[in-house]
PDB file of N, CA and C in Angstrom:
ATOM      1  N   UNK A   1      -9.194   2.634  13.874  1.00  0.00           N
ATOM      2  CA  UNK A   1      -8.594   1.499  13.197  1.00  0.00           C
ATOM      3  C   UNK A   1      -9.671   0.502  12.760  1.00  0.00           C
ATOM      4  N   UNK A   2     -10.651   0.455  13.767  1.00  0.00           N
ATOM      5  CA  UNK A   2     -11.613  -0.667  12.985  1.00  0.00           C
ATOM      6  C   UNK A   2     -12.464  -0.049  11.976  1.00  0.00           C
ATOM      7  N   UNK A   3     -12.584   0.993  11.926  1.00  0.00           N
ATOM      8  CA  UNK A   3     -13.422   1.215  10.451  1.00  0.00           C
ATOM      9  C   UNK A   3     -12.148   1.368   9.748  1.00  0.00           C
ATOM     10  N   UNK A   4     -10.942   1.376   9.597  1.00  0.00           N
ATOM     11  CA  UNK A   4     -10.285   1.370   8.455  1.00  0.00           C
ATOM     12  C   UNK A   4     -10.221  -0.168   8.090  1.00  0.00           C
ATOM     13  N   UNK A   5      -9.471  -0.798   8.849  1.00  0.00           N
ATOM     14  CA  UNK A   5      -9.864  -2.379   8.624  1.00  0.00           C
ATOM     15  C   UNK A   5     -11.351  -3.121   8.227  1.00  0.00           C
ATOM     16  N   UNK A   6     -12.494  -2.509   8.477  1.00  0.00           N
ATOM     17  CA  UNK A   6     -13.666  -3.029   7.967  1.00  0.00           C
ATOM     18  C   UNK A   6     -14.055  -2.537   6.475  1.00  0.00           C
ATOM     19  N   UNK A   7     -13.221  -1.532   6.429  1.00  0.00           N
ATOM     20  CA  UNK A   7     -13.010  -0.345   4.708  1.00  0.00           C
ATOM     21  C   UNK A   7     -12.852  -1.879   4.169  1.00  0.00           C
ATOM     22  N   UNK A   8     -11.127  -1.890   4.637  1.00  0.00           N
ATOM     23  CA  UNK A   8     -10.504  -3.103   3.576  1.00  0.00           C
ATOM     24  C   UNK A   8     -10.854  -4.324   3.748  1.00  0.00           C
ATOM     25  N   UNK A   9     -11.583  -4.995   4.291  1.00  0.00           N
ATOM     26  CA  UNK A   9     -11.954  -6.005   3.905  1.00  0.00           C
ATOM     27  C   UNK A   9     -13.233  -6.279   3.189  1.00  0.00           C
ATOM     28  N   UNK A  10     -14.202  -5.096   3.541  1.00  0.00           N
ATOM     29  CA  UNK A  10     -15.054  -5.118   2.270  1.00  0.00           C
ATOM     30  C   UNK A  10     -14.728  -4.920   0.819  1.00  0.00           C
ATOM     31  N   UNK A  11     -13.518  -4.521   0.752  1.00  0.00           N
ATOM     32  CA  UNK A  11     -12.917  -3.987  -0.399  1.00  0.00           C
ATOM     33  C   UNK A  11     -12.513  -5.486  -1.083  1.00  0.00           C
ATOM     34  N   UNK A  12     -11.910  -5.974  -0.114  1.00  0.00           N
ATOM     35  CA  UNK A  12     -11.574  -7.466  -0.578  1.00  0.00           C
ATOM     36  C   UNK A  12     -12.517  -8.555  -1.141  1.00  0.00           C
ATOM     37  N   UNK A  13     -13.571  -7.992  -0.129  1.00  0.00           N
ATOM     38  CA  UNK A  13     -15.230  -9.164  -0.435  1.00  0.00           C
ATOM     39  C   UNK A  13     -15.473  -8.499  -1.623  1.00  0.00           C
ATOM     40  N   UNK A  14     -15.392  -7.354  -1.803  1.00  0.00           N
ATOM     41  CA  UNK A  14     -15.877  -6.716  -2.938  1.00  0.00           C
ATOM     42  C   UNK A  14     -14.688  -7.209  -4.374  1.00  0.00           C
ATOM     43  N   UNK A  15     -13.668  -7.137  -4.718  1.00  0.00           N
ATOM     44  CA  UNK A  15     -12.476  -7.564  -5.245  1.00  0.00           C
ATOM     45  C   UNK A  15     -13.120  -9.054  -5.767  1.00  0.00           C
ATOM     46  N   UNK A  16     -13.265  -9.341  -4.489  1.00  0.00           N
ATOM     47  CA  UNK A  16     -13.567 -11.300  -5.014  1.00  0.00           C
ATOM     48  C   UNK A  16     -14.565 -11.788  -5.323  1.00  0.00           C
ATOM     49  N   UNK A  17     -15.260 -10.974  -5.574  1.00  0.00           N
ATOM     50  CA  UNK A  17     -16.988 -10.997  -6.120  1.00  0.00           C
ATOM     51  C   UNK A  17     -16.383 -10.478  -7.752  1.00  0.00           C
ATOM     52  N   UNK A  18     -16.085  -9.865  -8.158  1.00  0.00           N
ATOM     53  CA  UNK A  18     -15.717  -9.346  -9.357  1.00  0.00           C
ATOM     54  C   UNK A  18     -14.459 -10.333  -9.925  1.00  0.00           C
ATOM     55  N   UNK A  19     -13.627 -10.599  -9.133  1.00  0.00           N
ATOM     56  CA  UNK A  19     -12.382 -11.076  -9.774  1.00  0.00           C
ATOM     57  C   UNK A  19     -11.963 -12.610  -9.509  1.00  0.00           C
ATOM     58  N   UNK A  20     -12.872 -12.934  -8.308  1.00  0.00           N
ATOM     59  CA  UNK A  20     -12.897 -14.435  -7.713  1.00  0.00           C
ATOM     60  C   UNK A  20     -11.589 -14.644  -7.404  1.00  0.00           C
ATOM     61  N   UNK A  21     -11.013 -16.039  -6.823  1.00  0.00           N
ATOM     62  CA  UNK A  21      -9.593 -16.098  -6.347  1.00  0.00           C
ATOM     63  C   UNK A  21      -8.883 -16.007  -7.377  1.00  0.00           C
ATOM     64  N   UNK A  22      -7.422 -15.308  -6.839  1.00  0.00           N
ATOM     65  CA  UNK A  22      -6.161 -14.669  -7.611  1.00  0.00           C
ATOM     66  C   UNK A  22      -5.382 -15.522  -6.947  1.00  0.00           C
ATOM     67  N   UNK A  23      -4.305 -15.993  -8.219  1.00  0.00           N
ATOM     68  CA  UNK A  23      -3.386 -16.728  -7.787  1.00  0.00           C
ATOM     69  C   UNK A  23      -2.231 -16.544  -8.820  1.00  0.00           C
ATOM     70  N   UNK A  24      -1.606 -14.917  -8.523  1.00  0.00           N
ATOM     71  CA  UNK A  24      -0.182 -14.892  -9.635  1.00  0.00           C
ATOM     72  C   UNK A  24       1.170 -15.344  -9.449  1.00  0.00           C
ATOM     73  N   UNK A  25       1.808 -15.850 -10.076  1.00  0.00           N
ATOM     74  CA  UNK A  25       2.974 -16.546  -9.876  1.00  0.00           C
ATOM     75  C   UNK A  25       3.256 -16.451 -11.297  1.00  0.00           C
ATOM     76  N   UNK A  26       5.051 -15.848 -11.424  1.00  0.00           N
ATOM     77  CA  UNK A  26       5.796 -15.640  -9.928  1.00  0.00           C
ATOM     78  C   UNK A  26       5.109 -14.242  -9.683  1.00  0.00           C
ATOM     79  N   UNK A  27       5.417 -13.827  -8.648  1.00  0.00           N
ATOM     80  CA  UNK A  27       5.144 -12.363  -8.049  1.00  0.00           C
ATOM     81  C   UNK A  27       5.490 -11.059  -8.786  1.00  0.00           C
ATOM     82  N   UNK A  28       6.427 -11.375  -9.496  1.00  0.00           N
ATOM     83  CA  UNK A  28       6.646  -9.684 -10.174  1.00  0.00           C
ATOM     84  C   UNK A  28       7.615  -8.927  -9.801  1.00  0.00           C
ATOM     85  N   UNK A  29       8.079  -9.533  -8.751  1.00  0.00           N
ATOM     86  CA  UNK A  29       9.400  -8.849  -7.585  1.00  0.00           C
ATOM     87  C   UNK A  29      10.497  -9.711  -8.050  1.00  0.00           C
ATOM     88  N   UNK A  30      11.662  -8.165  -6.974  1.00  0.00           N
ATOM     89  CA  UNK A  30      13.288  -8.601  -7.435  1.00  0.00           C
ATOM     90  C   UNK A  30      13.978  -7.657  -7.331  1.00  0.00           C
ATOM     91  N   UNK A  31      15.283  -8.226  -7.326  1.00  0.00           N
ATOM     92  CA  UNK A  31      16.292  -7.601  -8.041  1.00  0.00           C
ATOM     93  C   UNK A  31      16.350  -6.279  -8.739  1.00  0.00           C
ATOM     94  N   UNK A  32      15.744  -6.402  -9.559  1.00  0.00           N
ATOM     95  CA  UNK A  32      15.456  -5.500 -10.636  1.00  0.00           C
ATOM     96  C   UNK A  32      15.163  -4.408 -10.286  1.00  0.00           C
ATOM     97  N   UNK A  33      14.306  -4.128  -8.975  1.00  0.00           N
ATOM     98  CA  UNK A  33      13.376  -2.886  -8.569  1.00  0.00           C
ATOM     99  C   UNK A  33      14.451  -2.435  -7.562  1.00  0.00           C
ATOM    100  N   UNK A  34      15.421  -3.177  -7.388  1.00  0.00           N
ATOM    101  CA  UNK A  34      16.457  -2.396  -6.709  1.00  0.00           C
ATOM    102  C   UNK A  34      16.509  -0.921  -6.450  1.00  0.00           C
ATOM    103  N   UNK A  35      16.974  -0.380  -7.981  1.00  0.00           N
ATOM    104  CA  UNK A  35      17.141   0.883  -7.903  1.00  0.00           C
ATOM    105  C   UNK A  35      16.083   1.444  -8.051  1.00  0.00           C
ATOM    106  N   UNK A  36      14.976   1.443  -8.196  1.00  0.00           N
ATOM    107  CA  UNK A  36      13.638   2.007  -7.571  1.00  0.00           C
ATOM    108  C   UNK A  36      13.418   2.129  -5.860  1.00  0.00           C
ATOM    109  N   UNK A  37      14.196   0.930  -5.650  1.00  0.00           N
ATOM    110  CA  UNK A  37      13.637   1.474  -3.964  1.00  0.00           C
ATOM    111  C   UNK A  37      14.892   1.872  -3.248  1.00  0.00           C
ATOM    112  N   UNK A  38      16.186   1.712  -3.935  1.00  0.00           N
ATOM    113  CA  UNK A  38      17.159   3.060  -3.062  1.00  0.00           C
ATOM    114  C   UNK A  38      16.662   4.505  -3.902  1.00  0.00           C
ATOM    115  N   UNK A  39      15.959   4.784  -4.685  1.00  0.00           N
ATOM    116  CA  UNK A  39      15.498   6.219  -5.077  1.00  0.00           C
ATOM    117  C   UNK A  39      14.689   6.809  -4.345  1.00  0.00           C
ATOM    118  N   UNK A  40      13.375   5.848  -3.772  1.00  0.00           N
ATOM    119  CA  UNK A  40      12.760   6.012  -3.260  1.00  0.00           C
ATOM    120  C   UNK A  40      12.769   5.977  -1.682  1.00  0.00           C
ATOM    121  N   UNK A  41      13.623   5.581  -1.366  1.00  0.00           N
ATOM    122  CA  UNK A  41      14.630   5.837  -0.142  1.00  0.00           C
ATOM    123  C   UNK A  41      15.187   7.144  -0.257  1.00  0.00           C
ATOM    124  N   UNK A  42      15.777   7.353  -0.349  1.00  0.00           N
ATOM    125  CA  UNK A  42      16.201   8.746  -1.235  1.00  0.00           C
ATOM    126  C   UNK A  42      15.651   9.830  -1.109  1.00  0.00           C
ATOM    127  N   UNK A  43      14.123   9.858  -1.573  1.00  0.00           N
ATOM    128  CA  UNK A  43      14.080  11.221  -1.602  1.00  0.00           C
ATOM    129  C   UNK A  43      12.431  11.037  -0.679  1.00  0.00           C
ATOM    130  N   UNK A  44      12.253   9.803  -0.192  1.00  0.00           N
ATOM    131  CA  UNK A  44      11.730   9.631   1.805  1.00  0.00           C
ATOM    132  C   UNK A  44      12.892  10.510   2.353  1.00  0.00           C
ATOM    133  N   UNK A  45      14.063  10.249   2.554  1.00  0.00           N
ATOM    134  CA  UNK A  45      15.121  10.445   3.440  1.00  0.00           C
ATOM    135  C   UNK A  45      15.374  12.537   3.256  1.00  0.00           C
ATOM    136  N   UNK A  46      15.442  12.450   1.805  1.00  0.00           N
ATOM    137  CA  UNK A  46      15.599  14.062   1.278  1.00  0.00           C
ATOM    138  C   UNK A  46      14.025  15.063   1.922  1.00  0.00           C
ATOM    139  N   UNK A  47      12.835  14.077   1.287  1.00  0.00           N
ATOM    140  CA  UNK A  47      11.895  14.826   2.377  1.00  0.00           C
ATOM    141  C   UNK A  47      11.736  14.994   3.962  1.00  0.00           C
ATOM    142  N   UNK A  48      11.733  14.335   4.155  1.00  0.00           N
ATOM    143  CA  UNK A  48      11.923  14.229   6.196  1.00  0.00           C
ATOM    144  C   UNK A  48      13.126  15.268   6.683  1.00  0.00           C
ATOM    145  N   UNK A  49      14.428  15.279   5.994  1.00  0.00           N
ATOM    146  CA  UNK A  49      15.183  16.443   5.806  1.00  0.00           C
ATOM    147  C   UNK A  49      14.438  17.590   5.642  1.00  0.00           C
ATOM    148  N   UNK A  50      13.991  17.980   4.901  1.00  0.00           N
ATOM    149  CA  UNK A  50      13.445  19.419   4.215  1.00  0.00           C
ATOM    150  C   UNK A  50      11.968  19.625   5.210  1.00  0.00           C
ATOM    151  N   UNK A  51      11.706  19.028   5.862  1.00  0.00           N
ATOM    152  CA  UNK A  51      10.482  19.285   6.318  1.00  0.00           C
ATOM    153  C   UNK A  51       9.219  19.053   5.171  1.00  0.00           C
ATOM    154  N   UNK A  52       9.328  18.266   4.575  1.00  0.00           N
ATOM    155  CA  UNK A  52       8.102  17.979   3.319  1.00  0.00           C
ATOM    156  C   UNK A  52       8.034  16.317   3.151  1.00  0.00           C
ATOM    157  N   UNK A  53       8.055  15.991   4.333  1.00  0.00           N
ATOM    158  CA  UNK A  53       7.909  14.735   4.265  1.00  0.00           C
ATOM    159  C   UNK A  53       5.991  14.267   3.761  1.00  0.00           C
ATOM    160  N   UNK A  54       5.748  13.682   3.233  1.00  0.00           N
ATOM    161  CA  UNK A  54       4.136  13.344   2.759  1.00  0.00           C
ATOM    162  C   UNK A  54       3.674  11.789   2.806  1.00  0.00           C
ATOM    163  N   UNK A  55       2.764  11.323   3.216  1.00  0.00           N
ATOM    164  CA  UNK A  55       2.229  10.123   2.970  1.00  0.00           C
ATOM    165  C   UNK A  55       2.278   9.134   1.545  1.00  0.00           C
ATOM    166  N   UNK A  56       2.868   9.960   0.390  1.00  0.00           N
ATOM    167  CA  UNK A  56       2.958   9.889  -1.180  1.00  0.00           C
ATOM    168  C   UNK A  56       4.360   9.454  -0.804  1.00  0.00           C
ATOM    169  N   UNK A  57       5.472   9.898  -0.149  1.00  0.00           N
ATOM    170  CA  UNK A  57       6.701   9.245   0.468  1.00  0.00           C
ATOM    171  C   UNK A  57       6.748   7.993   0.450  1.00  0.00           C
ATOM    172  N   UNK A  58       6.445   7.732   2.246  1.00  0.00           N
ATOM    173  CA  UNK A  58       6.391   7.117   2.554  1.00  0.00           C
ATOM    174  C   UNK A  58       5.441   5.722   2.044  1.00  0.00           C
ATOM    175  N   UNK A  59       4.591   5.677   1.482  1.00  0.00           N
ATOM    176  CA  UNK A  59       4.149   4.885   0.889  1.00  0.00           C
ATOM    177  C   UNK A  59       4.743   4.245  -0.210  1.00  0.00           C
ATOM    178  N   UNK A  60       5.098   4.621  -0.841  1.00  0.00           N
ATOM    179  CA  UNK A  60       5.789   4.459  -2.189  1.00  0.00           C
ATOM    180  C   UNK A  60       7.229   3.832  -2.083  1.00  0.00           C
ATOM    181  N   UNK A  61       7.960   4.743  -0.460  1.00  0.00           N
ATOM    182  CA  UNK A  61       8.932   4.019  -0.085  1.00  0.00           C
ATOM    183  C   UNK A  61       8.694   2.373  -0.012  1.00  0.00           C
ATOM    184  N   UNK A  62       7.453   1.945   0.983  1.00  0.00           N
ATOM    185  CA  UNK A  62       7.384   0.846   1.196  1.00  0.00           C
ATOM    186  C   UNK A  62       6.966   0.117   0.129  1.00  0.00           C
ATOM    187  N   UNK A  63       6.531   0.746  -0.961  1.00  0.00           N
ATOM    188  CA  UNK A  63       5.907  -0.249  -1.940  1.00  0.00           C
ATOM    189  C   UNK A  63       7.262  -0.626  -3.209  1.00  0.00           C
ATOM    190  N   UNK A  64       7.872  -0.153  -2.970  1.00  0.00           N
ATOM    191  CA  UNK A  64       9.561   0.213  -4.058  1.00  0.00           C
ATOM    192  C   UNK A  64      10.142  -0.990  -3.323  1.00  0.00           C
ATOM    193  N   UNK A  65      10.406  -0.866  -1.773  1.00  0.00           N
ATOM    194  CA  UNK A  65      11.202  -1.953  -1.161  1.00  0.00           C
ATOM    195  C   UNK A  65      10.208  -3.227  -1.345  1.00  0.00           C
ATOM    196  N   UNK A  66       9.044  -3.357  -1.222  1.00  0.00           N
ATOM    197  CA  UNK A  66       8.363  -4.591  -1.611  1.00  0.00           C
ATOM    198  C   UNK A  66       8.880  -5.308  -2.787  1.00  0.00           C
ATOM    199  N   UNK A  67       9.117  -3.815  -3.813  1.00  0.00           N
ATOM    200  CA  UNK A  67       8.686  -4.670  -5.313  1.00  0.00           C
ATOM    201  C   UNK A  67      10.679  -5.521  -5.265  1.00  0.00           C
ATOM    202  N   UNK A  68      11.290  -5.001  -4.926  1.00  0.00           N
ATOM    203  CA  UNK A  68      12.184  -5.079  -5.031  1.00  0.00           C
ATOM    204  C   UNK A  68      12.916  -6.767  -4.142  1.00  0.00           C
ATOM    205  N   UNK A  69      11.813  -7.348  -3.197  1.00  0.00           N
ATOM    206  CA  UNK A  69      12.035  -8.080  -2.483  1.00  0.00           C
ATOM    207  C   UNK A  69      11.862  -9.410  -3.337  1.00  0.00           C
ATOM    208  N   UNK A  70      12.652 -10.217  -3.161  1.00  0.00           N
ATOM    209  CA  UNK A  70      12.444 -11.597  -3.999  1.00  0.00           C
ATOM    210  C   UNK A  70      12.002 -12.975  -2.791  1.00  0.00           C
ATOM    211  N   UNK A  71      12.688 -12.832  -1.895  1.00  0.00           N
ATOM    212  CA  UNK A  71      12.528 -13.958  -0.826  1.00  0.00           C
ATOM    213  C   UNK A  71      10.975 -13.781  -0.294  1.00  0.00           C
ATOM    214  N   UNK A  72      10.126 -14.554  -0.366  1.00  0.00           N
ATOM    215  CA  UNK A  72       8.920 -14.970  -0.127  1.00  0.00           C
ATOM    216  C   UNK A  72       8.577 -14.280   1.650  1.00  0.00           C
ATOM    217  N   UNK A  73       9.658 -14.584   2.564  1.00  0.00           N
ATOM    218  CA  UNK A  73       9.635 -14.204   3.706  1.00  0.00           C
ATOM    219  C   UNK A  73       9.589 -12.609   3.875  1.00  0.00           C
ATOM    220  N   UNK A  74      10.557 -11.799   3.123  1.00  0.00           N
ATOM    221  CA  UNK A  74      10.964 -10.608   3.615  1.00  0.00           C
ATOM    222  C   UNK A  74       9.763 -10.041   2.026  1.00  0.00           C
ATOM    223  N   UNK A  75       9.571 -10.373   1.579  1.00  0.00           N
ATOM    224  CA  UNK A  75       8.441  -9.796   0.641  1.00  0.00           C
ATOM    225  C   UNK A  75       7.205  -9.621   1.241  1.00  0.00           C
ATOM    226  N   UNK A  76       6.484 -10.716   1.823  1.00  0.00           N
ATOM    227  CA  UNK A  76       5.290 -10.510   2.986  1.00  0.00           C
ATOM    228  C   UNK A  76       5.697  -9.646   4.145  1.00  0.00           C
ATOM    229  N   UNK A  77       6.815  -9.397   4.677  1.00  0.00           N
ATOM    230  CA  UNK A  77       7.207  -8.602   6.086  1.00  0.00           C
ATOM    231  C   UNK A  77       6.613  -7.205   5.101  1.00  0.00           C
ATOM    232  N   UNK A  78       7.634  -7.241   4.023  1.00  0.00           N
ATOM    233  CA  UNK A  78       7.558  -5.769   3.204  1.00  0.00           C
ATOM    234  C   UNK A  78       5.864  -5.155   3.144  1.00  0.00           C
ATOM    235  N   UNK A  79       5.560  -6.374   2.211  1.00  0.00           N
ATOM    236  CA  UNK A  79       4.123  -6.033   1.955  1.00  0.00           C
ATOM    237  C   UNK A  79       2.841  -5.889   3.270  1.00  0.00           C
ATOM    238  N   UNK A  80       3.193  -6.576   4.505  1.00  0.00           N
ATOM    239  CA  UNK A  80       2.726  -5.768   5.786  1.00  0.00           C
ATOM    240  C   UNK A  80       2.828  -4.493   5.970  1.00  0.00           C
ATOM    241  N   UNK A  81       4.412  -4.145   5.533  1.00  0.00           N
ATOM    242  CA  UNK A  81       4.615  -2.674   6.003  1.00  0.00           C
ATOM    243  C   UNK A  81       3.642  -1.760   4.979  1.00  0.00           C
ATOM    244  N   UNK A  82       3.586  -2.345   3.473  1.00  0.00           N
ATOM    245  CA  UNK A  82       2.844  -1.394   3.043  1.00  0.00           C
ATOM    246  C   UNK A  82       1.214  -1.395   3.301  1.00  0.00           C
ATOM    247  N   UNK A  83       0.867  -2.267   3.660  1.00  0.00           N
ATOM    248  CA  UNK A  83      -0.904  -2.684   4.265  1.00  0.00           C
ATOM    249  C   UNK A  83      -0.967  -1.672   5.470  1.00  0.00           C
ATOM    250  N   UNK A  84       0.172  -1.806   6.286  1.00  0.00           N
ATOM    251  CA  UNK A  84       0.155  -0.756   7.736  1.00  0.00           C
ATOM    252  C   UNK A  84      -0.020   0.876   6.914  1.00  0.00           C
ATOM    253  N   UNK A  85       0.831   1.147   6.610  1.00  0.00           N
ATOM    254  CA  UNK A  85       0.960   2.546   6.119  1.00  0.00           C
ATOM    255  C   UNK A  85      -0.531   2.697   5.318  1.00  0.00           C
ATOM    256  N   UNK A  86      -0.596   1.839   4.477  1.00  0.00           N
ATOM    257  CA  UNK A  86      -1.974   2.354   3.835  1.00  0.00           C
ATOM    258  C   UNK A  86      -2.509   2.685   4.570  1.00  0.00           C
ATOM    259  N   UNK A  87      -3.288   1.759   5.981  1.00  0.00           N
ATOM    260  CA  UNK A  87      -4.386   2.050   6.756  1.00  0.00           C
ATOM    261  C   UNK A  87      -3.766   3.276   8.123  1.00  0.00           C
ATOM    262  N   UNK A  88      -2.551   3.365   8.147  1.00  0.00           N
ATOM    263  CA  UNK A  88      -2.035   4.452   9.096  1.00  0.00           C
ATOM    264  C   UNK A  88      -2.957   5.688   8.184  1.00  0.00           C
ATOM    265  N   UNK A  89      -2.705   6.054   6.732  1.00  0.00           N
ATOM    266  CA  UNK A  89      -3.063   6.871   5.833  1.00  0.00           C
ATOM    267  C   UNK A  89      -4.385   6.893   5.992  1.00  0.00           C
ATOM    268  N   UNK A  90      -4.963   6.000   6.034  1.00  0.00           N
ATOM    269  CA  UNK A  90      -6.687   5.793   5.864  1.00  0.00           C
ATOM    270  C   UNK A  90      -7.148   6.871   7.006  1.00  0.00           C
ATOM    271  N   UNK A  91      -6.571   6.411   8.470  1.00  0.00           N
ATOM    272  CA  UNK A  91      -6.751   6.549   9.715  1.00  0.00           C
ATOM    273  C   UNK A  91      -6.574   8.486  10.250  1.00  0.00           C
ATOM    274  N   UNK A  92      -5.417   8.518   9.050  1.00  0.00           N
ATOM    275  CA  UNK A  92      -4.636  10.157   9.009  1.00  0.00           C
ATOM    276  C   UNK A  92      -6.178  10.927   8.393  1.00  0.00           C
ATOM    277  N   UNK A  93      -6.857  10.767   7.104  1.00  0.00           N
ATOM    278  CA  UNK A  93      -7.493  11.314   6.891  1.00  0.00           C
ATOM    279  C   UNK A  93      -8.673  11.177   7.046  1.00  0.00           C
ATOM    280  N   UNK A  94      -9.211  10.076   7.996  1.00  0.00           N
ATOM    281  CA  UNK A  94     -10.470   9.735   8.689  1.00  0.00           C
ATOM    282  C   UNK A  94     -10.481  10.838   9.793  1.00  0.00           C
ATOM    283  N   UNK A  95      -9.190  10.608  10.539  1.00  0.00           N
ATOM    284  CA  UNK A  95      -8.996  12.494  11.134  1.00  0.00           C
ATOM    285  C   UNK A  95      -9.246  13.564  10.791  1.00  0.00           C
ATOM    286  N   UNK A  96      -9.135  13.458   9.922  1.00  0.00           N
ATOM    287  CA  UNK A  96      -9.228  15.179   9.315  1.00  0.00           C
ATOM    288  C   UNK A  96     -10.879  15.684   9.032  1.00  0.00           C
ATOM    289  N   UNK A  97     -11.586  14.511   9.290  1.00  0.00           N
ATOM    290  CA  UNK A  97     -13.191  14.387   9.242  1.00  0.00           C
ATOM    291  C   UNK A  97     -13.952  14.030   8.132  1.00  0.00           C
ATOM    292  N   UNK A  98     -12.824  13.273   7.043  1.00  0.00           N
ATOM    293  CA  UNK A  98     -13.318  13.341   5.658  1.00  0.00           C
ATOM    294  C   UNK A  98     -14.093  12.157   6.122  1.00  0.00           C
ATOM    295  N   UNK A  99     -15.831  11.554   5.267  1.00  0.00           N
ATOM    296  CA  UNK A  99     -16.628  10.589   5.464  1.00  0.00           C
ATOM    297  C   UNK A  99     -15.974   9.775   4.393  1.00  0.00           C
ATOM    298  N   UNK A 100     -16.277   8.572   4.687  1.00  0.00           N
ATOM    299  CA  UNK A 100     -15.819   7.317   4.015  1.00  0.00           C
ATOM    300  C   UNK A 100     -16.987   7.495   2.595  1.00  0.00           C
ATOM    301  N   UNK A 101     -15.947   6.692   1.848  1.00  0.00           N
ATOM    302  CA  UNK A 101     -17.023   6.812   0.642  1.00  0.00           C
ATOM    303  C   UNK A 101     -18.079   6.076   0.348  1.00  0.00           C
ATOM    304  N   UNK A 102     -18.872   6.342   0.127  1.00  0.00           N
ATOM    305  CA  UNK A 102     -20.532   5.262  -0.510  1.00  0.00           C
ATOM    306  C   UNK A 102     -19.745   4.611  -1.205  1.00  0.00           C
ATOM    307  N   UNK A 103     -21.074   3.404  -0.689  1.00  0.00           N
ATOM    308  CA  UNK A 103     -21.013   1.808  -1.058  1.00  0.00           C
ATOM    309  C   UNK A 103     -20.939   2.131  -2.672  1.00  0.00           C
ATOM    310  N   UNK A 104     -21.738   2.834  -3.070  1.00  0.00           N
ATOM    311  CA  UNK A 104     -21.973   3.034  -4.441  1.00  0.00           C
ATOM    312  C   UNK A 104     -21.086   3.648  -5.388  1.00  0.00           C
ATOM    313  N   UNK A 105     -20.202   4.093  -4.751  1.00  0.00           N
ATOM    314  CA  UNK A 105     -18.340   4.332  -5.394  1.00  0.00           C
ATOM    315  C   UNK A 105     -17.545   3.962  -5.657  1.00  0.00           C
ATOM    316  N   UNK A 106     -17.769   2.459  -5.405  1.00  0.00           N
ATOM    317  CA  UNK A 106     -16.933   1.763  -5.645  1.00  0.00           C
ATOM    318  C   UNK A 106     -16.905   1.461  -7.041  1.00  0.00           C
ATOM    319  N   UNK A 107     -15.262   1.473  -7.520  1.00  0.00           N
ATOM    320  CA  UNK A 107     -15.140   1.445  -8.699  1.00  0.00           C
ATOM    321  C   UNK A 107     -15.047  -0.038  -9.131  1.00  0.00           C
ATOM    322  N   UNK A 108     -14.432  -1.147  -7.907  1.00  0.00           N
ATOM    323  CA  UNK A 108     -14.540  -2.577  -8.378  1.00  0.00           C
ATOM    324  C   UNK A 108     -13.856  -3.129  -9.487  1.00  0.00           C
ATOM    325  N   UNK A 109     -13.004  -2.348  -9.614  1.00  0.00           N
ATOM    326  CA  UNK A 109     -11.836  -2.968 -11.396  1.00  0.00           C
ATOM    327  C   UNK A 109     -10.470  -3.174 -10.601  1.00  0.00           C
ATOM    328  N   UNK A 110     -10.451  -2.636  -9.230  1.00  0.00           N
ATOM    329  CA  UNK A 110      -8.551  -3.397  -8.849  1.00  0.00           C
ATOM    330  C   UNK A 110      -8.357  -4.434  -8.426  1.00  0.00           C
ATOM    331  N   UNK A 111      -7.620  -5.279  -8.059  1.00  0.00           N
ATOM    332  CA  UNK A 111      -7.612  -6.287  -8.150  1.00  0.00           C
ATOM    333  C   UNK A 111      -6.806  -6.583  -6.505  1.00  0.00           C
TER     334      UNK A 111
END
């Protein structure tokens, strides 16, 4: 866990060297993404059934229910859940023995 957490926060130092402080408003969330994140509920729920459940799931689950969140409170709970899963993911294939990538890979354009 701590080299996944030391990943992302260099990622961040790195982010804010290129992009300096971000401050979007409103957020982009709502309502709207509703039916994006009961779909994506959906077919989380249809994979875990079938035995083909994937990290591409579950991620996406949490990022659908984010977008979809309007209340400031349950939008940050959301967007925890998707920060956890990322680095659960990080952590899954730091297992598998893959090396972290050079400093020098960084692509530095997300935001």
């Amino acid at each position: 866990m701590e080299r996944v957490l030391a990943d992302i926060a260099a990622e961040r130092e790195a982010q804010h060297a290129v992009h300096g402080v971000q401050q979007h408003l409103p957020d982009g969330t709502g309502p709207r993404w509703a039916g994006l994140a009961d779909s994506a509920r959906r077919e989380c729920d249809r994979a875990a059934a079938a035995g083909r459940l994937t990290w591409r799931h579950i991620l996406f689950e949490e990022v659908a229910e984010a977008l979809a969140e309007s209340d400031p409170i349950r939008l940050r709970r959301e967007l925890v859940q998707v920060a956890a899963v990322g680095a659960q993911w990080l952590q899954a294939i730091d297992n598998r023995g893959v090396p972290a990538a050079a400093e020098g890979n960084r692509r530095g354009r997300h935001r």
